[in-house]
N, C-alpha and C. Protein backbone atom coordinates (compact mmCIF):
# COMPACT_ATOMS: atom_id res chain seq x y z
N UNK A 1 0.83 -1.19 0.00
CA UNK A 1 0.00 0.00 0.00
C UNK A 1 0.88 1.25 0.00
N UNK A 2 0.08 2.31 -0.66
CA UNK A 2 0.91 3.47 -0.95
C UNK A 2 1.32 4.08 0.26
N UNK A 3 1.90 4.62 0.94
CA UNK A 3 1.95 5.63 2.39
C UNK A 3 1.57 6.76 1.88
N UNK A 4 0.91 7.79 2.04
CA UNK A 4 0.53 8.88 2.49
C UNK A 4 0.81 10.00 2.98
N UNK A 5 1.80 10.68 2.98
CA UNK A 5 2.29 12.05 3.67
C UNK A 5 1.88 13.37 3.14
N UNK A 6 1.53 14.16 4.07
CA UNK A 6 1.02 15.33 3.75
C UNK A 6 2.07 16.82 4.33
N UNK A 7 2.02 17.26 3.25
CA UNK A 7 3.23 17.96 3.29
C UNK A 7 2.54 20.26 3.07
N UNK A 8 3.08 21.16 3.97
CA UNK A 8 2.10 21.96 4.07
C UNK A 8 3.69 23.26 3.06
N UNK A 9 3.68 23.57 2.12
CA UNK A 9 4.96 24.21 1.39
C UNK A 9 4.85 24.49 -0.35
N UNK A 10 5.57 24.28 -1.16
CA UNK A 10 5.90 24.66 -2.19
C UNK A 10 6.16 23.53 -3.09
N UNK A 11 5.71 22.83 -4.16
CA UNK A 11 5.74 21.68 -4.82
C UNK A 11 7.01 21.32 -5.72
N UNK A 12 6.98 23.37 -6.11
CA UNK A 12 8.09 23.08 -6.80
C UNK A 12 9.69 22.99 -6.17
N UNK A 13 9.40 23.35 -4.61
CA UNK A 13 10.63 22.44 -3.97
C UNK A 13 11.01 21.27 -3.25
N UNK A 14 10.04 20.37 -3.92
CA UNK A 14 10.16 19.09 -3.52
C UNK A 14 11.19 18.31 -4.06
N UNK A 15 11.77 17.24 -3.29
CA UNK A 15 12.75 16.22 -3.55
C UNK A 15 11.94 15.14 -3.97
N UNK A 16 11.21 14.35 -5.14
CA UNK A 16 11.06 13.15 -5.08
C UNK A 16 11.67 12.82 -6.29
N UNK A 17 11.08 11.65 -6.94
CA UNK A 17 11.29 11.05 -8.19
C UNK A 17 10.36 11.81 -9.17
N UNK A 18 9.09 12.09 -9.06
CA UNK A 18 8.70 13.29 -9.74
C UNK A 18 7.28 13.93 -9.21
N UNK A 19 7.24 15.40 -9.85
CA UNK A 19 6.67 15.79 -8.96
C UNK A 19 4.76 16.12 -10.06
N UNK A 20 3.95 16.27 -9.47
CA UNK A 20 2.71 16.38 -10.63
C UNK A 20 2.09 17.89 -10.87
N UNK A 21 2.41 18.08 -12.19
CA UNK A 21 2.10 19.46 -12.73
C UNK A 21 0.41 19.32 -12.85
N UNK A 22 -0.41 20.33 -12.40
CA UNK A 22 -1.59 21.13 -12.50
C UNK A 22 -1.80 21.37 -13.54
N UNK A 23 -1.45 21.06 -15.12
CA UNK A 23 -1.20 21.38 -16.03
C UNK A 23 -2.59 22.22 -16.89
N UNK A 24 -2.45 22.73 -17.66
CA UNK A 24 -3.37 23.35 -18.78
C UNK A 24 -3.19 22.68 -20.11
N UNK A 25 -4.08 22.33 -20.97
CA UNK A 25 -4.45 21.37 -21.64
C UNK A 25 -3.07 21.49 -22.90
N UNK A 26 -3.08 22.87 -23.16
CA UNK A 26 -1.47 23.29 -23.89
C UNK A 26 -0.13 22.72 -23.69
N UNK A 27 -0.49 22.82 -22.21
CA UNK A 27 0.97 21.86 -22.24
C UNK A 27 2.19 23.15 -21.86
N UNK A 28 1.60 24.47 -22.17
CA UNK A 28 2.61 25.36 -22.04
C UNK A 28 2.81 26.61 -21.66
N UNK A 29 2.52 26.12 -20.12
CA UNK A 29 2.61 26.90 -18.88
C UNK A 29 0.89 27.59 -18.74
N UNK A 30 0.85 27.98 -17.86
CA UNK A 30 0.17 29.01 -17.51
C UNK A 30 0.12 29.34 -15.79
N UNK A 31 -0.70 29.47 -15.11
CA UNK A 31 -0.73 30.00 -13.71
C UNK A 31 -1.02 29.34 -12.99
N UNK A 32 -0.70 29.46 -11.86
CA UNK A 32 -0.86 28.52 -10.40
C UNK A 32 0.45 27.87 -10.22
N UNK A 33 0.31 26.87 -9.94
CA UNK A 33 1.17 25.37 -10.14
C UNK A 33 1.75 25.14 -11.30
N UNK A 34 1.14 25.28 -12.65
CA UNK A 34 2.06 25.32 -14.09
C UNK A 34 2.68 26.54 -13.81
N UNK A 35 2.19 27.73 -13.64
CA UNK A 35 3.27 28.65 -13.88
C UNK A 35 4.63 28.54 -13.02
N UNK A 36 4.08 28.20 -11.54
CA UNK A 36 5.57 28.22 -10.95
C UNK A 36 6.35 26.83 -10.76
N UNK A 37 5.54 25.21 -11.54
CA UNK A 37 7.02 24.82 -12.14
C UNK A 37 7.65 24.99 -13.39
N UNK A 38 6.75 25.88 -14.07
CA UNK A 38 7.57 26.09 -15.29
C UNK A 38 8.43 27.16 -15.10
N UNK A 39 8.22 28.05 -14.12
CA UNK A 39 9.17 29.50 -13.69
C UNK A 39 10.65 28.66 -13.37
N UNK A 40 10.35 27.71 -12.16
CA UNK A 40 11.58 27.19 -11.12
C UNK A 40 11.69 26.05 -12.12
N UNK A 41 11.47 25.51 -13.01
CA UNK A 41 11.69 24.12 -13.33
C UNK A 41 12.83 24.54 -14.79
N UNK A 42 12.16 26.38 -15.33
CA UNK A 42 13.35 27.11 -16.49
C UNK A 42 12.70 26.51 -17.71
N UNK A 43 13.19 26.50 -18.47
CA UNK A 43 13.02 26.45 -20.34
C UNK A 43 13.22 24.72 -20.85
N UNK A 44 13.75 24.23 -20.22
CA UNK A 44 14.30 22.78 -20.33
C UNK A 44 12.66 21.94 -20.50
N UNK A 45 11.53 22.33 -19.03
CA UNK A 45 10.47 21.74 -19.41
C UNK A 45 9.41 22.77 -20.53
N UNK A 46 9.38 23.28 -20.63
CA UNK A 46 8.49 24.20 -21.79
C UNK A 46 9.03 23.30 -23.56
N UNK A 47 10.49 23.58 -23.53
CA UNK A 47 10.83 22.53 -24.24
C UNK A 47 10.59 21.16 -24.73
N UNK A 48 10.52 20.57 -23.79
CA UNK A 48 10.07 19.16 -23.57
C UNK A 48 8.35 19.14 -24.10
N UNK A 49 8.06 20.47 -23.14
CA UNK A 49 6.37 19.88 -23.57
C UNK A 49 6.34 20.44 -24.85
N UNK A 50 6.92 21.36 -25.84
CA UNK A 50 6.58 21.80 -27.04
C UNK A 50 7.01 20.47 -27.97
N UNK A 51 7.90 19.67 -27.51
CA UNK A 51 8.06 18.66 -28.44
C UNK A 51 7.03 17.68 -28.32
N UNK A 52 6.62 18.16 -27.42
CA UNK A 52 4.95 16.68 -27.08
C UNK A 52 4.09 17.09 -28.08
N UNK A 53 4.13 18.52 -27.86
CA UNK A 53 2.79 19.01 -28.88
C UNK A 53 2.97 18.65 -30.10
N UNK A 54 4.05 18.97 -30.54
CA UNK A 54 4.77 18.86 -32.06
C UNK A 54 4.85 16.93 -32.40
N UNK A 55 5.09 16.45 -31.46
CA UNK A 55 4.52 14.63 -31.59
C UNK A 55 3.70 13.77 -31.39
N UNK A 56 2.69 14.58 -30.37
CA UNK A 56 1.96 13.17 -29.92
C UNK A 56 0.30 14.24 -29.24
N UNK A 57 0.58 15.50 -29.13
CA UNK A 57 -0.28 16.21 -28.45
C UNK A 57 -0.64 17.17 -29.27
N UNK A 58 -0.56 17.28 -30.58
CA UNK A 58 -0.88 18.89 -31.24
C UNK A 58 -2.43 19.35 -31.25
N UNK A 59 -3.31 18.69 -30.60
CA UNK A 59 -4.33 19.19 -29.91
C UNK A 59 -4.44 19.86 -28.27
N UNK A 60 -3.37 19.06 -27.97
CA UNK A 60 -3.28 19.46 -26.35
C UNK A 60 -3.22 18.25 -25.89
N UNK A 61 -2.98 18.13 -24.25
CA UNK A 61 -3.51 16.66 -23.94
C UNK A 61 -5.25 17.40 -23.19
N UNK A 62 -5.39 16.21 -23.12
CA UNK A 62 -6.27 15.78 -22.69
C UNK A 62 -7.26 15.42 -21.17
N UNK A 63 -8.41 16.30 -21.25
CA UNK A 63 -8.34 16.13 -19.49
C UNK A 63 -8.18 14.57 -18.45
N UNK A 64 -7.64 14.49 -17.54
CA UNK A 64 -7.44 13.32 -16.95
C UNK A 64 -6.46 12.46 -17.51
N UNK A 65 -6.19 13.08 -18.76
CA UNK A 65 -4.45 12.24 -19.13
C UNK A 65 -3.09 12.75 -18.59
N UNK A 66 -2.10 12.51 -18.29
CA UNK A 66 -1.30 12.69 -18.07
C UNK A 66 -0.12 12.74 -18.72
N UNK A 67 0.94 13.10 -18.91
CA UNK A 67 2.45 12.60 -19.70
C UNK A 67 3.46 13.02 -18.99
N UNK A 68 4.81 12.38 -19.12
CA UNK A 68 5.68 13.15 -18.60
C UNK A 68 6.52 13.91 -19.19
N UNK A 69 7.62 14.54 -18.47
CA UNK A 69 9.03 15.50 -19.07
C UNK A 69 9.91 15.91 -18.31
N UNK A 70 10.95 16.29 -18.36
CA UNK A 70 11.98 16.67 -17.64
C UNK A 70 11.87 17.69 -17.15
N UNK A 71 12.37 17.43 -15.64
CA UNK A 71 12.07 18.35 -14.68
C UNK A 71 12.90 19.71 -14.62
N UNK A 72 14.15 19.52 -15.52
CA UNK A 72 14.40 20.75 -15.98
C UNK A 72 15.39 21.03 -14.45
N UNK A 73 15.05 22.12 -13.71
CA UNK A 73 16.05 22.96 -12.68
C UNK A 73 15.47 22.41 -11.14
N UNK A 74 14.45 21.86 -11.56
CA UNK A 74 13.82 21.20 -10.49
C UNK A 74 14.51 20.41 -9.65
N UNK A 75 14.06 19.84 -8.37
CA UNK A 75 15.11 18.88 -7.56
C UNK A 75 14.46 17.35 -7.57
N UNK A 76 13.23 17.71 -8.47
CA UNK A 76 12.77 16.26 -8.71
C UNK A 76 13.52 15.61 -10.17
N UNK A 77 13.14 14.29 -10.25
CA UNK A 77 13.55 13.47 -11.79
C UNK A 77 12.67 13.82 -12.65
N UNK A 78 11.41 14.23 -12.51
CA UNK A 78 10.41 14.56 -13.75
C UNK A 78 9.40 14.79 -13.62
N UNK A 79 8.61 15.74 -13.93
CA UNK A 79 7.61 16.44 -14.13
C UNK A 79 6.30 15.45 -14.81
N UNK A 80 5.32 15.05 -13.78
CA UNK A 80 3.60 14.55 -14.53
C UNK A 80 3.05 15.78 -14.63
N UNK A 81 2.58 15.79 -16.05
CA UNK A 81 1.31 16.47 -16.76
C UNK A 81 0.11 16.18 -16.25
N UNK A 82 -0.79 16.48 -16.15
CA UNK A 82 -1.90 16.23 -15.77
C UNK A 82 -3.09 17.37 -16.40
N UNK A 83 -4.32 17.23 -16.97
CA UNK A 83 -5.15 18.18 -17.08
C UNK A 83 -6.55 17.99 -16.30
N UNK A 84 -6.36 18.80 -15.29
CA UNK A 84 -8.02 18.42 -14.20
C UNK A 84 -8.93 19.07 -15.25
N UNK A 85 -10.14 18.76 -14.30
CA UNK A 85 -11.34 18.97 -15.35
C UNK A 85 -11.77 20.39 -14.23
N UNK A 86 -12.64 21.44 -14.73
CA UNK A 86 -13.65 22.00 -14.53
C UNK A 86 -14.27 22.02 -13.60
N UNK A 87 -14.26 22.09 -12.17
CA UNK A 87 -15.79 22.15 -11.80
C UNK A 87 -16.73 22.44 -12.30
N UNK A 88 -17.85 21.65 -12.05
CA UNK A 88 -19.42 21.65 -12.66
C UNK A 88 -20.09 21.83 -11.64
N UNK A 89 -21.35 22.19 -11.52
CA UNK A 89 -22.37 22.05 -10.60
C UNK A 89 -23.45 21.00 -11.38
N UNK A 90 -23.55 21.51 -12.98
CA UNK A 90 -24.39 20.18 -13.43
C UNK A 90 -24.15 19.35 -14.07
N UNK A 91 -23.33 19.15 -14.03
CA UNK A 91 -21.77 17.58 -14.44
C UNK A 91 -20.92 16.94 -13.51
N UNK A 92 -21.56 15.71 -13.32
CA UNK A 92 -20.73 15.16 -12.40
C UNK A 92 -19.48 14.87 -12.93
N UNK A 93 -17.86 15.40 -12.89
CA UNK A 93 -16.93 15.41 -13.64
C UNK A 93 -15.72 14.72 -12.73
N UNK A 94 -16.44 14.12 -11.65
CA UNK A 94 -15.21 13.68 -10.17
C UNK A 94 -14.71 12.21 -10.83
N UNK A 95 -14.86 12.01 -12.24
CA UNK A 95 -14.02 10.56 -12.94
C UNK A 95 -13.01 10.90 -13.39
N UNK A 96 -13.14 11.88 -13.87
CA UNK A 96 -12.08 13.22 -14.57
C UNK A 96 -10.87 13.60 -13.77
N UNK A 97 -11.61 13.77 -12.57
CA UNK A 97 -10.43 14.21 -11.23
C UNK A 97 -9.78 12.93 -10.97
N UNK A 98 -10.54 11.94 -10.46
CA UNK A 98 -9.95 10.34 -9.71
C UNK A 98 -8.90 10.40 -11.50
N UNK A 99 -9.16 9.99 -12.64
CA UNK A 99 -8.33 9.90 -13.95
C UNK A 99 -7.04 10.50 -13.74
N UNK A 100 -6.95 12.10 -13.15
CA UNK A 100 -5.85 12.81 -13.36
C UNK A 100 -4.71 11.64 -12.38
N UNK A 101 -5.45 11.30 -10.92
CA UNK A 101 -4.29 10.84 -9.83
C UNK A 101 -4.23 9.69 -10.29
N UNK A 102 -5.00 8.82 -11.03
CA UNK A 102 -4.41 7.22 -11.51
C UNK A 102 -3.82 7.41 -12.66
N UNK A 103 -4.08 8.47 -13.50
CA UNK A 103 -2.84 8.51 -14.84
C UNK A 103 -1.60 8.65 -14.33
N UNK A 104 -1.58 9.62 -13.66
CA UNK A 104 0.05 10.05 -12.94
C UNK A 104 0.33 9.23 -12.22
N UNK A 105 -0.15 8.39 -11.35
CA UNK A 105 0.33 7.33 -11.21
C UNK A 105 0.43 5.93 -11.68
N UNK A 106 0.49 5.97 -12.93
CA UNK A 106 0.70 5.03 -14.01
C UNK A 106 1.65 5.28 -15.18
N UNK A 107 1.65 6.78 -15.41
CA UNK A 107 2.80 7.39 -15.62
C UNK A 107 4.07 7.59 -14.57
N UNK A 108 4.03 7.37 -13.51
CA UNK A 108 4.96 7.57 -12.42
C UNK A 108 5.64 6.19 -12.31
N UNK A 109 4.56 4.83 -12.39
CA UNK A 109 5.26 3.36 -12.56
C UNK A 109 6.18 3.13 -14.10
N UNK A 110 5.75 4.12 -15.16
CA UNK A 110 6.22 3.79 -16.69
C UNK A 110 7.75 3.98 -15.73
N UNK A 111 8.25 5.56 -15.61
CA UNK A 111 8.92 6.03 -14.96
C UNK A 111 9.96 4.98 -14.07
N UNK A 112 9.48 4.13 -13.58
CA UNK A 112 10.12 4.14 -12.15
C UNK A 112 10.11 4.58 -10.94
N UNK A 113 9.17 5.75 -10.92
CA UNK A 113 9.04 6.62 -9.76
C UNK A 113 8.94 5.90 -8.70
N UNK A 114 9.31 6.33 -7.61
CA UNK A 114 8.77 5.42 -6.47
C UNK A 114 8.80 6.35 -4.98
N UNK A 115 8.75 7.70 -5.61
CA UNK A 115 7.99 8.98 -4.67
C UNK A 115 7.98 9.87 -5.46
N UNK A 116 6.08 10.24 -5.61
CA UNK A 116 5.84 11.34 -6.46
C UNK A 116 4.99 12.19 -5.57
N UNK A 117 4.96 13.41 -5.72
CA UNK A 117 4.43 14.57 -5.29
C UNK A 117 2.92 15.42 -5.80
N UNK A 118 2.16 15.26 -5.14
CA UNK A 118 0.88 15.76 -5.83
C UNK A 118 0.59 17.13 -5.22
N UNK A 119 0.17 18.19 -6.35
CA UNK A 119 -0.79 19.48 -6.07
C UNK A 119 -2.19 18.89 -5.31
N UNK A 120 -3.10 19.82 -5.25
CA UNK A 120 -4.21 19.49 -4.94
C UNK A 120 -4.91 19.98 -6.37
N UNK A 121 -5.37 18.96 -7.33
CA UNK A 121 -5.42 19.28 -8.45
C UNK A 121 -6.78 20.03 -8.60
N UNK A 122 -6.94 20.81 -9.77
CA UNK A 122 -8.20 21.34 -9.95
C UNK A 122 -9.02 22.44 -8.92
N UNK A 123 -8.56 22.41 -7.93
CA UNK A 123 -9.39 22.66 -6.48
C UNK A 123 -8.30 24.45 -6.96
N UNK A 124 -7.73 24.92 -7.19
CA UNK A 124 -7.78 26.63 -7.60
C UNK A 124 -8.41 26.95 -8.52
N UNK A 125 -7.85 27.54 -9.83
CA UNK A 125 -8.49 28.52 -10.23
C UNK A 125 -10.24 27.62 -10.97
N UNK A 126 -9.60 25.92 -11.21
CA UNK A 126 -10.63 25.52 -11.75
C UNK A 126 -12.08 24.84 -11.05
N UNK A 127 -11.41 25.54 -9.68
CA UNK A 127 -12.71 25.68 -8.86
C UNK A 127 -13.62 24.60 -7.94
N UNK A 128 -13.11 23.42 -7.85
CA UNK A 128 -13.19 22.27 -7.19
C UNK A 128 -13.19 22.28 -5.93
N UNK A 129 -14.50 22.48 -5.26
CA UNK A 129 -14.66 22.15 -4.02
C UNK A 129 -13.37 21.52 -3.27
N UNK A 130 -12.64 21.90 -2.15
CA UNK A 130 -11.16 21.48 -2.06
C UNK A 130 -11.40 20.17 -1.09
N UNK A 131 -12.68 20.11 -0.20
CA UNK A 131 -12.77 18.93 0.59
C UNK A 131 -13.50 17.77 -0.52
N UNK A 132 -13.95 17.76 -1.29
CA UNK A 132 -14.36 16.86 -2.09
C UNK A 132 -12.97 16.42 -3.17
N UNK A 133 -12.63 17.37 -3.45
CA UNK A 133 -11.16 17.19 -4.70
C UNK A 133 -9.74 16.43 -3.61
N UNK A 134 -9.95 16.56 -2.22
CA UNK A 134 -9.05 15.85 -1.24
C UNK A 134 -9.68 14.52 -1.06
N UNK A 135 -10.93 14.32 -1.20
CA UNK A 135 -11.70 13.06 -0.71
C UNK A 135 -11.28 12.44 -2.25
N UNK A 136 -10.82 12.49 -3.32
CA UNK A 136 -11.07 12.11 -4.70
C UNK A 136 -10.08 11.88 -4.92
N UNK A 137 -8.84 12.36 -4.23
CA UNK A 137 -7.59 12.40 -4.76
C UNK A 137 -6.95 11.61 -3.16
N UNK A 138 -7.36 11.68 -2.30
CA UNK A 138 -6.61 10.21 -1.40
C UNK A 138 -7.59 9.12 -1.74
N UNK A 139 -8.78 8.81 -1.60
CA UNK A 139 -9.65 7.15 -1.95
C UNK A 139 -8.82 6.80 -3.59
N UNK A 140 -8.55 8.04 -4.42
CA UNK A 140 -8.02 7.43 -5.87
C UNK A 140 -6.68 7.39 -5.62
N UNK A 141 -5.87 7.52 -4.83
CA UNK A 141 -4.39 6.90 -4.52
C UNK A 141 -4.44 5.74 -3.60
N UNK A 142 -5.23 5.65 -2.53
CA UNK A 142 -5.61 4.64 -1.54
C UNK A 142 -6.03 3.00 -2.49
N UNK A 143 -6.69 3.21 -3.94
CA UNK A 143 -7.28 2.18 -4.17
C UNK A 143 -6.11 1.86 -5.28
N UNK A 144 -5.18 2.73 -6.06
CA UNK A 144 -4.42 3.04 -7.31
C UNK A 144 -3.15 1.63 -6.94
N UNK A 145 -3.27 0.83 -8.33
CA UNK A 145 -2.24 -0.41 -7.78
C UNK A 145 -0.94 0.03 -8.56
N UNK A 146 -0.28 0.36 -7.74
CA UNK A 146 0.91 1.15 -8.26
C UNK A 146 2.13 0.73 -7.43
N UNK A 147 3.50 1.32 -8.22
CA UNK A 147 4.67 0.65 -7.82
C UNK A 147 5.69 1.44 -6.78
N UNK A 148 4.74 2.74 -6.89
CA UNK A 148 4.64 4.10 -5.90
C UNK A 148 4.96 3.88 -4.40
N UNK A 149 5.72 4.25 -3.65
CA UNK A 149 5.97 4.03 -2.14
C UNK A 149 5.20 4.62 -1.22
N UNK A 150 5.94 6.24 -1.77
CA UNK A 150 4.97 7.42 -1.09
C UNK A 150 4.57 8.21 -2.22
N UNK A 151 3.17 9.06 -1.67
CA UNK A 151 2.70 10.13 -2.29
C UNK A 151 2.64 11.27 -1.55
N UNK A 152 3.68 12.26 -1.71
CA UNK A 152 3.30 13.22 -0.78
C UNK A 152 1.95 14.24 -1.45
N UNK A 153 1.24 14.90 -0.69
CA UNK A 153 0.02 15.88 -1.35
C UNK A 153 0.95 17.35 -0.76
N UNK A 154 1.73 17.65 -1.23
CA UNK A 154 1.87 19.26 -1.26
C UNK A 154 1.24 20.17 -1.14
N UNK A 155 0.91 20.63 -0.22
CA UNK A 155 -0.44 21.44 0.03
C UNK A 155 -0.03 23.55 0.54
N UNK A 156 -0.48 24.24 -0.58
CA UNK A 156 -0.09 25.57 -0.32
C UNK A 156 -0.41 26.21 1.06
N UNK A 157 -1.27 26.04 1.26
CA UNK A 157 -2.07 26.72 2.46
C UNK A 157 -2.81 25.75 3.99
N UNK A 158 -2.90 26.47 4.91
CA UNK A 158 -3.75 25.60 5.85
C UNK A 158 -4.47 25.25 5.75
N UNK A 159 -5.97 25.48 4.72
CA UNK A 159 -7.22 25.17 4.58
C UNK A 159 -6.80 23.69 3.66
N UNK A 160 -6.35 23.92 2.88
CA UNK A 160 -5.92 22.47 2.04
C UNK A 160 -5.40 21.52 2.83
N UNK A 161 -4.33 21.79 3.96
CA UNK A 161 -3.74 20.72 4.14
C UNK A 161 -4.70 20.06 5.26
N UNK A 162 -5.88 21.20 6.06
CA UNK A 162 -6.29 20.07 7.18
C UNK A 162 -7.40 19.71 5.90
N UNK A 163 -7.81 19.96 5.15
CA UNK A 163 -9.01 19.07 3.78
C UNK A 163 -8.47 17.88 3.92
N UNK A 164 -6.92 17.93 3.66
CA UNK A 164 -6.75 16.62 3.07
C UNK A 164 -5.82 15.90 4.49
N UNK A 165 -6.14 16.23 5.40
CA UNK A 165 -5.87 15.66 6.72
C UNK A 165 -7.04 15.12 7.08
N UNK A 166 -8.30 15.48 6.59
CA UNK A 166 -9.66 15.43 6.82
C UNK A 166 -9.98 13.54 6.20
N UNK A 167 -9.45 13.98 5.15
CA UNK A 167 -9.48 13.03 3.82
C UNK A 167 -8.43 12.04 4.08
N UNK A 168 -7.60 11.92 4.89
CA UNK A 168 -6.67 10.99 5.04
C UNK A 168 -7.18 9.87 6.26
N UNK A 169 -7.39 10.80 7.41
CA UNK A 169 -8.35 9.96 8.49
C UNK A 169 -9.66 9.41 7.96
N UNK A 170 -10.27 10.39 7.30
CA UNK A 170 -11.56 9.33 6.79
C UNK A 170 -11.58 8.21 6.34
N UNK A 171 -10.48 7.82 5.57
CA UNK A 171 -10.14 6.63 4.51
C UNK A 171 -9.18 5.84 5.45
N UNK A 172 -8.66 6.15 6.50
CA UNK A 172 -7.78 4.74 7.04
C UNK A 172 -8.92 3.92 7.37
């Protein structure tokens, strides 16, 4: 079983094997969490993802898919893509969310990873209730059969980290 640590700081200064980008469907950069690992992570990953687009993504990816790339200046081995979905009020879209944390962690086993680092995905600007997007994102790592040790949840602020302190006791 995966272990669990919850971590209350900055994602893009994490030490693991890799860490999971908040990504925008482009692939190339924008705000929150993409902007500041693409700020601290430098040109190396913008790179990387423009060659995705140019091979395998020239639509974008895709919500709840994932890919990886080099982490660039980062202190991790590599950067997961990820595109959360939307909050809805009249779309239930929480398959979309559970998708983002089992791609990346299926992309994290392609890898080798065997400590990756999660945002609290979706739950800023794209508006995701943050105690429901914590309940979605530990039960979908809790159940995820993966080769993963730990998952830390990187969490910006206090309200996130007791959510998903909330969400961690609920599920033992």
């Amino acid at each position: 079983m995966v272990r669990i640590t919850l971590v209350r700081g900055d994602i893009t200064a994490e030490k693991a094997d890799a860490i999971v980008n908040a990504a925008n469907s482009s692939l190339l950069g924008g705000g929150g969490v993409d902007g500041a690992i693409h700020r601290r992570g430098g040109p190396e990953i913008l790179a990387a993802c423009e060659d995705l687009r140019r091979s395998h993504y020239g639509k974008g990816l895709a919500t709840g898919r994932a890919v990886a790339t080099t982490a660039g200046r980062l202190a991790a081995g590599h950067v997961i893509h990820t595109v959360g979905p939307v909050w809805s009020r009249e779309e239930d879209r929480s398959a979309l969310l559970a998708s983002c944390y089992s791609e990346s962690l299926r992309t994290a086993d392609e890898l080798g990873a065997r400590t990756v680092a999660f945002p609290a995905i979706s739950t800023g600007i794209y508006g995701w209730p943050m105690d429901d997007g914590a309940r979605i994102a530990v039960e979908t790592v809790r159940r995820a059969r993966t080769e993963v040790q730990e998952v830390r949840f990187v969490l910006f602020d206090e309200a996130a980290y007791e959510a998903f302190e909330t969400a961690v006791s609920a599920s033992s």
